[in-house]
N, C-alpha and C. Protein backbone atom coordinates (compact mmCIF):
# COMPACT_ATOMS: atom_id res chain seq x y z
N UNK A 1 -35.90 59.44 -21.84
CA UNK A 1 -35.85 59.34 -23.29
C UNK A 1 -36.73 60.44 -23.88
N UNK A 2 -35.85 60.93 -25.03
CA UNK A 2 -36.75 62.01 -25.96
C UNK A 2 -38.40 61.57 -26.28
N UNK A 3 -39.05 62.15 -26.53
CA UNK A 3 -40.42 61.55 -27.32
C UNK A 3 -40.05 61.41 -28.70
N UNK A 4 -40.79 60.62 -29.56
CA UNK A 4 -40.69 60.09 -30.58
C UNK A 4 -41.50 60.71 -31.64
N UNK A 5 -40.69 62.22 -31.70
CA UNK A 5 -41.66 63.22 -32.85
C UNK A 5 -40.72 64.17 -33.30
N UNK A 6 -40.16 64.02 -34.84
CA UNK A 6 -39.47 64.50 -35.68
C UNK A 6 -40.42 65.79 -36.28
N UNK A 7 -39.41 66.52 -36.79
CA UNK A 7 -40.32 67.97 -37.47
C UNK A 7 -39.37 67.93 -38.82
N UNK A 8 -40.72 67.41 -39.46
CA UNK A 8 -40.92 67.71 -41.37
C UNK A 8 -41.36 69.16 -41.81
N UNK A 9 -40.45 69.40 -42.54
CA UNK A 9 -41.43 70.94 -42.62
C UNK A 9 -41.23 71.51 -41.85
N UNK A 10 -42.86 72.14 -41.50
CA UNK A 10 -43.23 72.73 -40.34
C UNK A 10 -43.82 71.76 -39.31
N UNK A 11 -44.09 70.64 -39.80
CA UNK A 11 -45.20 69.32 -39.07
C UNK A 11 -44.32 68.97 -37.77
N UNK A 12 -44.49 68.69 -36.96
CA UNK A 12 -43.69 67.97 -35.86
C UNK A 12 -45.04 66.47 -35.81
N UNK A 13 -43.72 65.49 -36.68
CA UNK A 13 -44.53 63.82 -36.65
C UNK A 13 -44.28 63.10 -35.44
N UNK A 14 -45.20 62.13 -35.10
CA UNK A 14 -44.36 60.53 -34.41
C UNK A 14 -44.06 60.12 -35.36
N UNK A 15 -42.82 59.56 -34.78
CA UNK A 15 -42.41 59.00 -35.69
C UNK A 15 -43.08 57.33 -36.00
N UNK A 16 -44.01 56.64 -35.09
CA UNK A 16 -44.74 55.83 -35.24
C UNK A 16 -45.57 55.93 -36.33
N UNK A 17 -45.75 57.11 -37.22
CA UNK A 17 -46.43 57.24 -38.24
C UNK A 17 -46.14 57.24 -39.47
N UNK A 18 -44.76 57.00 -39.49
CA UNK A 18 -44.15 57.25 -40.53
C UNK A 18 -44.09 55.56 -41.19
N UNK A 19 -44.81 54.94 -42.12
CA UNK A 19 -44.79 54.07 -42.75
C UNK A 19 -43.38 53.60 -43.66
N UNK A 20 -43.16 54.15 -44.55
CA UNK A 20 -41.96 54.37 -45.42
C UNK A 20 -41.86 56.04 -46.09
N UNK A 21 -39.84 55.67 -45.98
CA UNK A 21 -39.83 56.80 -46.74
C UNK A 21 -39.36 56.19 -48.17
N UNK A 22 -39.13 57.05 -49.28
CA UNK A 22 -38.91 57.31 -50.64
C UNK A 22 -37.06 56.93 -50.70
N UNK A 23 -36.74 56.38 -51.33
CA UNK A 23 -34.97 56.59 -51.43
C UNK A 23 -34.79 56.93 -52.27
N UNK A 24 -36.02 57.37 -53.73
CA UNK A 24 -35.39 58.41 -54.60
C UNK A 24 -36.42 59.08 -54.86
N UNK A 25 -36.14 60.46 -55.27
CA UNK A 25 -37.08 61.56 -55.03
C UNK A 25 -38.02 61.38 -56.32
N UNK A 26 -39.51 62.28 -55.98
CA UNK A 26 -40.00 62.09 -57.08
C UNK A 26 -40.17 62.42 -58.53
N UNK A 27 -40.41 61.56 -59.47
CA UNK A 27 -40.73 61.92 -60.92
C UNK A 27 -41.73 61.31 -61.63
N UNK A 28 -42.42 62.11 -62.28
CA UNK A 28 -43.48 61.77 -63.20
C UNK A 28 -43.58 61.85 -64.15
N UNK A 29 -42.94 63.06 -64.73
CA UNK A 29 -42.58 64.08 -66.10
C UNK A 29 -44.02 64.84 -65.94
N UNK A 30 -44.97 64.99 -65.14
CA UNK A 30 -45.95 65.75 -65.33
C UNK A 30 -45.05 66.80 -65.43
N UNK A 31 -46.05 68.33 -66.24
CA UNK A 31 -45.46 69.87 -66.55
C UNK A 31 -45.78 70.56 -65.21
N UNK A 32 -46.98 70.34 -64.62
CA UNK A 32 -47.64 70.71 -63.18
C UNK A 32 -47.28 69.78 -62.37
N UNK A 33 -46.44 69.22 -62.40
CA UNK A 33 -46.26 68.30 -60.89
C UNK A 33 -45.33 69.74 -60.33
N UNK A 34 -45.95 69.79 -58.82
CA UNK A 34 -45.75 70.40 -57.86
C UNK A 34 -44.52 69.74 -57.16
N UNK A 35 -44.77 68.43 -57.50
CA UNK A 35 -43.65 67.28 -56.44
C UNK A 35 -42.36 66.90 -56.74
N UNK A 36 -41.76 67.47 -57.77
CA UNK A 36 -40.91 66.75 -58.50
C UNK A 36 -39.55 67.06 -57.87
N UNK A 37 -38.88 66.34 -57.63
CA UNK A 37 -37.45 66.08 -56.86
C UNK A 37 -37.70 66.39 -55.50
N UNK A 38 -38.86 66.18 -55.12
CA UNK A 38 -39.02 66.11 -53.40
C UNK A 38 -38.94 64.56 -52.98
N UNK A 39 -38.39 64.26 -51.89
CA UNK A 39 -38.54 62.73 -51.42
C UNK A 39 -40.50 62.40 -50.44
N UNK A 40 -40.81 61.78 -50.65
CA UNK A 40 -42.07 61.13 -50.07
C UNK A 40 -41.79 60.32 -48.98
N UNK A 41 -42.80 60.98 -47.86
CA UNK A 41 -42.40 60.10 -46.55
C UNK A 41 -43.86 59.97 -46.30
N UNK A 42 -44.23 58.47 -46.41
CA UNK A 42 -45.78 57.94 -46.68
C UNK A 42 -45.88 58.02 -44.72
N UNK A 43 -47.17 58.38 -44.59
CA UNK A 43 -47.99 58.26 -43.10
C UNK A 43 -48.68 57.16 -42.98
N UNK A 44 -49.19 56.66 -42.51
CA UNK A 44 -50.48 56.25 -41.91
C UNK A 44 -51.67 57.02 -42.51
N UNK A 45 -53.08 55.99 -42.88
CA UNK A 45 -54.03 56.53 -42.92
C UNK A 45 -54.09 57.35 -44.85
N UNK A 46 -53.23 57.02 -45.40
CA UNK A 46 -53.03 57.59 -46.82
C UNK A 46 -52.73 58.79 -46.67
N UNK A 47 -51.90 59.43 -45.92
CA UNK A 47 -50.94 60.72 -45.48
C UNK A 47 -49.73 60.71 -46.34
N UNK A 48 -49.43 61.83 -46.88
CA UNK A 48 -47.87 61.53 -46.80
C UNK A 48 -47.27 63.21 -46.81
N UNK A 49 -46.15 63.03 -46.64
CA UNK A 49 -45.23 64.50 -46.50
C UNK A 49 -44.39 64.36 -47.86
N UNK A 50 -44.21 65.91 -48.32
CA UNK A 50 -42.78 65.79 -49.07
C UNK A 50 -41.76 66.23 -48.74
N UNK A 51 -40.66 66.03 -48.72
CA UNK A 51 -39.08 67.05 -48.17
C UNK A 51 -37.99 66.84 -48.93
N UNK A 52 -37.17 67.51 -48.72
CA UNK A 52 -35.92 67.79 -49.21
C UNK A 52 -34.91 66.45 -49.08
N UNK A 53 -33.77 66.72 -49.86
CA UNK A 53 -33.03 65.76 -49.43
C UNK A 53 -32.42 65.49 -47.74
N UNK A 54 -31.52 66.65 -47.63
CA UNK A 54 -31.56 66.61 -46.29
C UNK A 54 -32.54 66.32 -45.18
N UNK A 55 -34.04 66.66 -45.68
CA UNK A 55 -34.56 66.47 -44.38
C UNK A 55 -35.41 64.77 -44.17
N UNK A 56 -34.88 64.32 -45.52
CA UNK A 56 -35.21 62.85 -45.59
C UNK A 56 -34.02 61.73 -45.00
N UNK A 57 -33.22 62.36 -44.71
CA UNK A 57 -31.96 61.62 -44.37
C UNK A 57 -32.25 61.59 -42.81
N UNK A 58 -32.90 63.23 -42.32
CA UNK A 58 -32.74 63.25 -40.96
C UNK A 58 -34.22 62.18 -39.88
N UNK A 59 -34.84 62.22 -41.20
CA UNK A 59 -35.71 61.05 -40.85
C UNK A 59 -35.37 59.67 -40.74
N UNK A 60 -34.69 59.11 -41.83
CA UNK A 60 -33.98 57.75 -41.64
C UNK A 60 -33.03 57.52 -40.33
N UNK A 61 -32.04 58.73 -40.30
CA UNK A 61 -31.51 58.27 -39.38
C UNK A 61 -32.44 58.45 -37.72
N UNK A 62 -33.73 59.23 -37.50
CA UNK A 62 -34.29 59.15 -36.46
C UNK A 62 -34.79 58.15 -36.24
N UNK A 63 -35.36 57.45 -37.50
CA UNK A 63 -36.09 55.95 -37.66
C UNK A 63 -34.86 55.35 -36.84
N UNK A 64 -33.73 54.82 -37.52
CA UNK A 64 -32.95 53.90 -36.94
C UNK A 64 -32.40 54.17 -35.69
N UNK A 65 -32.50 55.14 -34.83
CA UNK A 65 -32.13 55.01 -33.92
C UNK A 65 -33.27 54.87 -33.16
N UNK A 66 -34.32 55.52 -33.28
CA UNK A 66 -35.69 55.29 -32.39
C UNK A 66 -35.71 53.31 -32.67
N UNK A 67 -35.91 53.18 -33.85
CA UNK A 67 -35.96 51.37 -34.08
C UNK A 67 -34.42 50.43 -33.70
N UNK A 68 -33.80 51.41 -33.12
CA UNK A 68 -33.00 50.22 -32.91
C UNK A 68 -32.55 49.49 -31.85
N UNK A 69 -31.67 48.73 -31.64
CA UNK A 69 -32.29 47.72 -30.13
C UNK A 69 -31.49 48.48 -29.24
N UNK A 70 -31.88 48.92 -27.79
CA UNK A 70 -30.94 49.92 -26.88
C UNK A 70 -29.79 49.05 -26.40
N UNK A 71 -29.79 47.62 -26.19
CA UNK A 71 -28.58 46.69 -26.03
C UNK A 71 -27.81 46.95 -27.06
N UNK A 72 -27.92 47.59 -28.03
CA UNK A 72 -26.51 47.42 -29.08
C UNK A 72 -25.59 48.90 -29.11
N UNK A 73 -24.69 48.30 -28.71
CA UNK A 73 -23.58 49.74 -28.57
C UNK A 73 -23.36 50.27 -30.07
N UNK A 74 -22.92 51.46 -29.86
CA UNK A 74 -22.93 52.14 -30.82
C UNK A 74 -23.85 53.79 -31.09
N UNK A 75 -24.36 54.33 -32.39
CA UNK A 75 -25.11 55.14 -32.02
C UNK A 75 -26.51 54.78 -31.62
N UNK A 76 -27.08 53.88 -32.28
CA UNK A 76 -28.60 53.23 -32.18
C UNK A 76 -28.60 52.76 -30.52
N UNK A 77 -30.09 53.41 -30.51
CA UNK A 77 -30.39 53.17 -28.50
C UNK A 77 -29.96 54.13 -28.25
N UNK A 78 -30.44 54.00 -26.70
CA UNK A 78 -29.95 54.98 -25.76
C UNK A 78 -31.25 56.30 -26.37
N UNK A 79 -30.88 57.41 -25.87
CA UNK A 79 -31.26 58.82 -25.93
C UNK A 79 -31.65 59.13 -27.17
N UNK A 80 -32.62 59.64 -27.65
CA UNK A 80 -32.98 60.16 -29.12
C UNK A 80 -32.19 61.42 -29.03
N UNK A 81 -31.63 61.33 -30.65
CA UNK A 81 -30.75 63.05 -30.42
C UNK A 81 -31.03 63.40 -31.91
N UNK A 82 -31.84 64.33 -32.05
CA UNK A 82 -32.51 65.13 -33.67
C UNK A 82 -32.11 66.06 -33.48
């Protein structure tokens, strides 16, 4: 089995660290928000990452297959494939 470490960014995470992600990107109406229409993927420890749409999707689906039960056919289980 793969190891259990996705690359945000430039970051290569476990994915054990990944608390929750965001399902809609962020807004504040701040003029200086730096963050705005990035999705939030909260860490451990008061961490968090921001990313793109795409690269928040490729997290969910690593979540669910890393979390899902290897008895169930289908894609979830078996082999990690990122």
């Amino acid at each position: 089995m793969h190891a259990p470490i996705i690359k945000i960014d430039d970051k290569h995470v476990p994915l054990y660290r990944i608390v929750w992600v965001a399902d809609l990107p962020h807004f504040c109406g701040e003029e200086d928000c730096v963050r705005e229409g990035y999705y939030e993927i909260r860490l451990d420890v008061d961490d968090s990452l921001w990313t793109n749409h795409q690269d928040r999707d490729r997290v969910i689906d690593a979540l669910n297959q890393w979390c899902g039960d290897p008895r169930d056919e289908g894609e979830l289980g078996g082999e990690l494939e990122f």
